[in-house]
PDB file of N, CA and C in Angstrom:
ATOM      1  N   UNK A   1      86.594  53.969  93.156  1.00  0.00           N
ATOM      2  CA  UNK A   1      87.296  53.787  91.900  1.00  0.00           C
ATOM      3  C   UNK A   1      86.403  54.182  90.726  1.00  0.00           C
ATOM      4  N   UNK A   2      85.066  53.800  91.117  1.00  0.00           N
ATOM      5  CA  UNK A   2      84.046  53.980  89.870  1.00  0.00           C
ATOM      6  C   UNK A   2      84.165  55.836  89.619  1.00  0.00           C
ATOM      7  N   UNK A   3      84.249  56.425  90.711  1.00  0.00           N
ATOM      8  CA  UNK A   3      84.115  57.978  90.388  1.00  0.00           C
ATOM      9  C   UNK A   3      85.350  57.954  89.664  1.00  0.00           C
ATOM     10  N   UNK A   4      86.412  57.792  90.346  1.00  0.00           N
ATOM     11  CA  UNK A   4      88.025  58.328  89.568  1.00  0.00           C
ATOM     12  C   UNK A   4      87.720  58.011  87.996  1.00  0.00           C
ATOM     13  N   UNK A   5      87.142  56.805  87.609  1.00  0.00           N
ATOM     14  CA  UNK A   5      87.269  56.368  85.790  1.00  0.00           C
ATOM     15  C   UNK A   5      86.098  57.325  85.645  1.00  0.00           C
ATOM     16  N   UNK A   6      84.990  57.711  86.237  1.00  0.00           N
ATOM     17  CA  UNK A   6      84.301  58.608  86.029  1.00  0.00           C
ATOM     18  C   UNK A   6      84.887  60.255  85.069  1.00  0.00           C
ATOM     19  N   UNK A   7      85.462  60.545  86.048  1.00  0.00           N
ATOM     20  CA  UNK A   7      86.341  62.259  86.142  1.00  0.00           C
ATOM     21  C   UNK A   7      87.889  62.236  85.353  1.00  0.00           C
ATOM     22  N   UNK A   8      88.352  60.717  85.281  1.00  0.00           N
ATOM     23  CA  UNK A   8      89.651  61.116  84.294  1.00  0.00           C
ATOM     24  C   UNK A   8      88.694  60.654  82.458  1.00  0.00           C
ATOM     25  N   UNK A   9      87.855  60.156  83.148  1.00  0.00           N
ATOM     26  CA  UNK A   9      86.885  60.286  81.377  1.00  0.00           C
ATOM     27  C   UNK A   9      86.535  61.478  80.781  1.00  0.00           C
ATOM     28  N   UNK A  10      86.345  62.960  81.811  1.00  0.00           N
ATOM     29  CA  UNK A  10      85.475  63.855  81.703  1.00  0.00           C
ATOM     30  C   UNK A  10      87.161  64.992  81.960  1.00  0.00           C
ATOM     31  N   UNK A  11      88.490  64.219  82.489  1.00  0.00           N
ATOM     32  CA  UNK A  11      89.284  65.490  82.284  1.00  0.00           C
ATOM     33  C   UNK A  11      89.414  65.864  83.762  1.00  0.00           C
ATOM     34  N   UNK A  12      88.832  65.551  84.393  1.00  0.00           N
ATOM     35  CA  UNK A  12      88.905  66.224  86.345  1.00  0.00           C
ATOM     36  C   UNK A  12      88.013  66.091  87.388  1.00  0.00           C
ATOM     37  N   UNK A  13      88.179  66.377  88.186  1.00  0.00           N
ATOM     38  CA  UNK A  13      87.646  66.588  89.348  1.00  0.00           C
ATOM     39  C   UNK A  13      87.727  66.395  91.107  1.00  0.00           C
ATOM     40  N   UNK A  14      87.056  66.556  91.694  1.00  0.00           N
ATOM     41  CA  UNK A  14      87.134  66.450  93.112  1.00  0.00           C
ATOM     42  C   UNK A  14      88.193  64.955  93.503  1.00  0.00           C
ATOM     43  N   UNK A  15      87.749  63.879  93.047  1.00  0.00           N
ATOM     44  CA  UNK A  15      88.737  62.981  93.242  1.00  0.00           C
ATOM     45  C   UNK A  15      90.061  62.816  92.696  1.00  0.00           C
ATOM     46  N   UNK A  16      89.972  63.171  91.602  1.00  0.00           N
ATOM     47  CA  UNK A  16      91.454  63.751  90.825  1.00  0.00           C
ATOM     48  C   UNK A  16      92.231  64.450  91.913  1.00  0.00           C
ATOM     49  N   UNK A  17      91.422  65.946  92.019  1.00  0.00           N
ATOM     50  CA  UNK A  17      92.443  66.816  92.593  1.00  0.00           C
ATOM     51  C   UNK A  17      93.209  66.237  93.877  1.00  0.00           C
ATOM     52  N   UNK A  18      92.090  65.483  94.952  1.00  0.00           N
ATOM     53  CA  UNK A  18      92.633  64.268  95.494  1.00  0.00           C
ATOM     54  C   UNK A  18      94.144  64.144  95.733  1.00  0.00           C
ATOM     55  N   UNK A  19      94.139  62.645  94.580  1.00  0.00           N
ATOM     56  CA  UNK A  19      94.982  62.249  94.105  1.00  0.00           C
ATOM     57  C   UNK A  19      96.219  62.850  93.945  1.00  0.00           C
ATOM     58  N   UNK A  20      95.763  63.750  92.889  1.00  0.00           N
ATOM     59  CA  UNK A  20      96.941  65.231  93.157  1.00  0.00           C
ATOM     60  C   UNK A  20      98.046  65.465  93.827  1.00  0.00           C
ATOM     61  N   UNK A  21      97.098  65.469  95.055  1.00  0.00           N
ATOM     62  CA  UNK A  21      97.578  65.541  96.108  1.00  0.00           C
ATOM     63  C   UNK A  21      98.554  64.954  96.825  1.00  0.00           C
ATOM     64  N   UNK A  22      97.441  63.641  96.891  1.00  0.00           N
ATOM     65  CA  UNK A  22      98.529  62.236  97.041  1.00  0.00           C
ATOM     66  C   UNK A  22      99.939  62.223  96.393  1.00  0.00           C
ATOM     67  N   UNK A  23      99.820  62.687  95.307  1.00  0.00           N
ATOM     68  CA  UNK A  23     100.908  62.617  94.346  1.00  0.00           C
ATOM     69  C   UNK A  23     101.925  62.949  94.498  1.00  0.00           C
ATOM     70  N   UNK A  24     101.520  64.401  95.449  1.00  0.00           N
ATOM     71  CA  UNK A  24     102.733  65.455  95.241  1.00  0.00           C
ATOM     72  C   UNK A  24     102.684  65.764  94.269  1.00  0.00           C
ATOM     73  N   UNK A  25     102.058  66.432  93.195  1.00  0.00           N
ATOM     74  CA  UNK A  25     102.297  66.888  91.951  1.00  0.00           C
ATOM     75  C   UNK A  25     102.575  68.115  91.579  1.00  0.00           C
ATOM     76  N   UNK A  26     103.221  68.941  91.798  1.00  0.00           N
ATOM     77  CA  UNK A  26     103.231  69.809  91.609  1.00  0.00           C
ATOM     78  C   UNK A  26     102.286  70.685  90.487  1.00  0.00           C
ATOM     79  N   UNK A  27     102.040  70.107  89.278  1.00  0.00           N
ATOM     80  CA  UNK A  27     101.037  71.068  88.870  1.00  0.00           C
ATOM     81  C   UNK A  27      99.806  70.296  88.490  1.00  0.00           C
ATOM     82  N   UNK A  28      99.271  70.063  89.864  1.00  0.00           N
ATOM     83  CA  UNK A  28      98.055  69.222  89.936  1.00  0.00           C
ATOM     84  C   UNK A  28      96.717  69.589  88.668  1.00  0.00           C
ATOM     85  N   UNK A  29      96.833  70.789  88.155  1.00  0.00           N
ATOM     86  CA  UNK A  29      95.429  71.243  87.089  1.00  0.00           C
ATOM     87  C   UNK A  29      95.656  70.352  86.225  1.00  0.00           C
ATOM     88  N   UNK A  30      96.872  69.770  85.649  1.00  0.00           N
ATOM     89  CA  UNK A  30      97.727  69.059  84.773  1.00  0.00           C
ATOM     90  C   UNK A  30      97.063  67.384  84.691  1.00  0.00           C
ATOM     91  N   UNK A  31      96.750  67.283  85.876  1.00  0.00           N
ATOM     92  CA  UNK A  31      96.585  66.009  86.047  1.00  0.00           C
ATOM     93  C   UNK A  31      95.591  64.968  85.432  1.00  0.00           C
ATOM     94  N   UNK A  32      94.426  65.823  85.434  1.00  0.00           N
ATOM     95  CA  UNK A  32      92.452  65.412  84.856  1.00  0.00           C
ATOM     96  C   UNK A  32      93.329  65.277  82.982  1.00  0.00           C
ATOM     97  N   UNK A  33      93.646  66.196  83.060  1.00  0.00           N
ATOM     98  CA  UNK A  33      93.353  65.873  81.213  1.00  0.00           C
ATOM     99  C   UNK A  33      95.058  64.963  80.860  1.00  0.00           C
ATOM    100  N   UNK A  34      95.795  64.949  81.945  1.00  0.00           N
ATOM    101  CA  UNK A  34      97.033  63.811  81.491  1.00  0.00           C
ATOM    102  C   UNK A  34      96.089  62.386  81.457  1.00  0.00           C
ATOM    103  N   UNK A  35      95.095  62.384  82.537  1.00  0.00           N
ATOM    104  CA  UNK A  35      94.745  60.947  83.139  1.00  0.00           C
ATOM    105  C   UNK A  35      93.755  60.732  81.431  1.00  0.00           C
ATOM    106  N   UNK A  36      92.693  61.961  81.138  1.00  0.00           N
ATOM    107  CA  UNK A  36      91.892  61.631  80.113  1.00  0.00           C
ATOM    108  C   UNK A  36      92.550  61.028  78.924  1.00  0.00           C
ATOM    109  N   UNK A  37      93.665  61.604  78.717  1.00  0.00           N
ATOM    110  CA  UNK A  37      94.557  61.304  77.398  1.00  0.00           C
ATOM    111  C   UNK A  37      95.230  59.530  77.560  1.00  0.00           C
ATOM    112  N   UNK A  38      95.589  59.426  78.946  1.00  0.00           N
ATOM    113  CA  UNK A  38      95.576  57.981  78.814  1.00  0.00           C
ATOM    114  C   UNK A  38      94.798  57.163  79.944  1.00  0.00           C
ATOM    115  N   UNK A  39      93.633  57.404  79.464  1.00  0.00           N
ATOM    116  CA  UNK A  39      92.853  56.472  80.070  1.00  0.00           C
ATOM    117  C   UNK A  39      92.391  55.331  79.523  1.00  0.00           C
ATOM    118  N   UNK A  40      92.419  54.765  78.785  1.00  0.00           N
ATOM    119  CA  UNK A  40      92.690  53.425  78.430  1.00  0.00           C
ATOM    120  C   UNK A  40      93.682  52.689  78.746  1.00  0.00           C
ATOM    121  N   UNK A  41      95.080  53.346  78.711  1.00  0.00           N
ATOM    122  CA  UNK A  41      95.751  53.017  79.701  1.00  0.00           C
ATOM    123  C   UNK A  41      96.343  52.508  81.077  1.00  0.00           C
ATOM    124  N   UNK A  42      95.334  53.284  81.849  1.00  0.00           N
ATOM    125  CA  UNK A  42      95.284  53.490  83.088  1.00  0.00           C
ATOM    126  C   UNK A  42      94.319  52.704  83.812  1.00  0.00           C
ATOM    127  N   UNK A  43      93.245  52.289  83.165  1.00  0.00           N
ATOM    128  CA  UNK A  43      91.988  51.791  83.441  1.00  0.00           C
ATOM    129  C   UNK A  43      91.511  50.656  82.402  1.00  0.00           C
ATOM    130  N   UNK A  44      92.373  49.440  83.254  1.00  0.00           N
ATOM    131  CA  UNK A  44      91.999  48.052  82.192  1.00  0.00           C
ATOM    132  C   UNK A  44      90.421  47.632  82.889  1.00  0.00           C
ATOM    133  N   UNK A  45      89.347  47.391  81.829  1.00  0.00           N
ATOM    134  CA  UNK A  45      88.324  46.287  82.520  1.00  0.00           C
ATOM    135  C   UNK A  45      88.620  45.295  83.662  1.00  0.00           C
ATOM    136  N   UNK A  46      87.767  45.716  84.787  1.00  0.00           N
ATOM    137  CA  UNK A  46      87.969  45.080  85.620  1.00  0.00           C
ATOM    138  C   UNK A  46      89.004  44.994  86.759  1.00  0.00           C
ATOM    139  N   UNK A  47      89.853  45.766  86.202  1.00  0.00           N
ATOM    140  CA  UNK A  47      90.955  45.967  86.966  1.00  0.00           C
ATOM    141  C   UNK A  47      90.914  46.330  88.682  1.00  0.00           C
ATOM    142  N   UNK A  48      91.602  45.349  89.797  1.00  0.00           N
ATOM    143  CA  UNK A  48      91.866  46.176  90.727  1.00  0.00           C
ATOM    144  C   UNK A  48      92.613  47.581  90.930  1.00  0.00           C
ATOM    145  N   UNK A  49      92.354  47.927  92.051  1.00  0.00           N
ATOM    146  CA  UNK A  49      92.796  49.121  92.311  1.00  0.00           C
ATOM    147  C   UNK A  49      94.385  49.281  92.427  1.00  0.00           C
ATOM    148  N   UNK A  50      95.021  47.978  92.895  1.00  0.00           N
ATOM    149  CA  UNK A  50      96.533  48.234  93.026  1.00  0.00           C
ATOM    150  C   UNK A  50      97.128  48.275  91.674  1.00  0.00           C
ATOM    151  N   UNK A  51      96.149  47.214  90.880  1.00  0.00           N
ATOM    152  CA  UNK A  51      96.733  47.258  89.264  1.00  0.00           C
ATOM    153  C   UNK A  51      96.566  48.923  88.864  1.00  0.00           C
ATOM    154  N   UNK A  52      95.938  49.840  89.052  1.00  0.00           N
ATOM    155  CA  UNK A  52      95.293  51.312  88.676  1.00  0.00           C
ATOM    156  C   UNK A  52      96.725  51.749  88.924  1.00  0.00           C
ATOM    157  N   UNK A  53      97.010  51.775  89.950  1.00  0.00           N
ATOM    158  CA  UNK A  53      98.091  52.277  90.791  1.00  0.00           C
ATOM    159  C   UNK A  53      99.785  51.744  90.068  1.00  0.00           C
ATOM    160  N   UNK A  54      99.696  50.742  89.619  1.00  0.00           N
ATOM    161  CA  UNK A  54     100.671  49.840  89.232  1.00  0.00           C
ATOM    162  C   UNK A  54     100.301  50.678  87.955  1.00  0.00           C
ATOM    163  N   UNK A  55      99.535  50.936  86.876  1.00  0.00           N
ATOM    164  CA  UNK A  55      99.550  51.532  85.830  1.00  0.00           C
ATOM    165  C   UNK A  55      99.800  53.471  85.579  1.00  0.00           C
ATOM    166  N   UNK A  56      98.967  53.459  86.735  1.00  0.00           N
ATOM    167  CA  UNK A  56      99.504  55.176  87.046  1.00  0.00           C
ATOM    168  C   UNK A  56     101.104  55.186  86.934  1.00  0.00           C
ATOM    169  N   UNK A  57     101.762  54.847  88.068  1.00  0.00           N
ATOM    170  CA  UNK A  57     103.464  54.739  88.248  1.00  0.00           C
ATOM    171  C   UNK A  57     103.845  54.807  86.438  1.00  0.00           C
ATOM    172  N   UNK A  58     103.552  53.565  86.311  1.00  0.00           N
ATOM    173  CA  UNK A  58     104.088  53.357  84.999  1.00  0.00           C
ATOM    174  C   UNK A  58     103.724  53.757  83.942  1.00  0.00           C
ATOM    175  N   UNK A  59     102.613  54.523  83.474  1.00  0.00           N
ATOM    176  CA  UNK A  59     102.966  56.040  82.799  1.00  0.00           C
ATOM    177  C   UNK A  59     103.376  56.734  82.826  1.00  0.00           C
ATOM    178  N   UNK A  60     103.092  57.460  83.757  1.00  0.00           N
ATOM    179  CA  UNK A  60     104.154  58.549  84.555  1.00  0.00           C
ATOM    180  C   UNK A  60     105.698  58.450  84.009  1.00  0.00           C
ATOM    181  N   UNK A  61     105.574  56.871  84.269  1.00  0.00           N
ATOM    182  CA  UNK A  61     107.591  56.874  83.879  1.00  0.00           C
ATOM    183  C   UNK A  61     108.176  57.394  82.584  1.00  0.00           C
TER     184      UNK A  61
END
């Protein structure tokens, strides 16, 4: 988890593209700088990982 808040801080990377994946996203390049733009969002202090997940979904929406 520590890398992912790492790389959506910085816009991308290896674990992003990942994810991506996971996603099904179709335009996965899209993804690093959606996550940077709301990463405060996405990434409360302390937060578990299902909460990450529970906040991903619900941006997205």
């Amino acid at each position: 988890m520590a890398q992912l808040r790492r790389e959506a801080a910085r816009g991308g990377g290896e674990h992003i593209d990942a994810l991506a994946e996971l996603l099904g996203r179709d335009n996965a390049p899209a993804l690093g700088p959606w996550m940077q733009k709301h990463y405060n969002r996405l990434f409360a202090p302390q937060q578990s990982t299902a909460a990450f997940v529970q906040n991903l979904q619900s941006a997205r929406s």
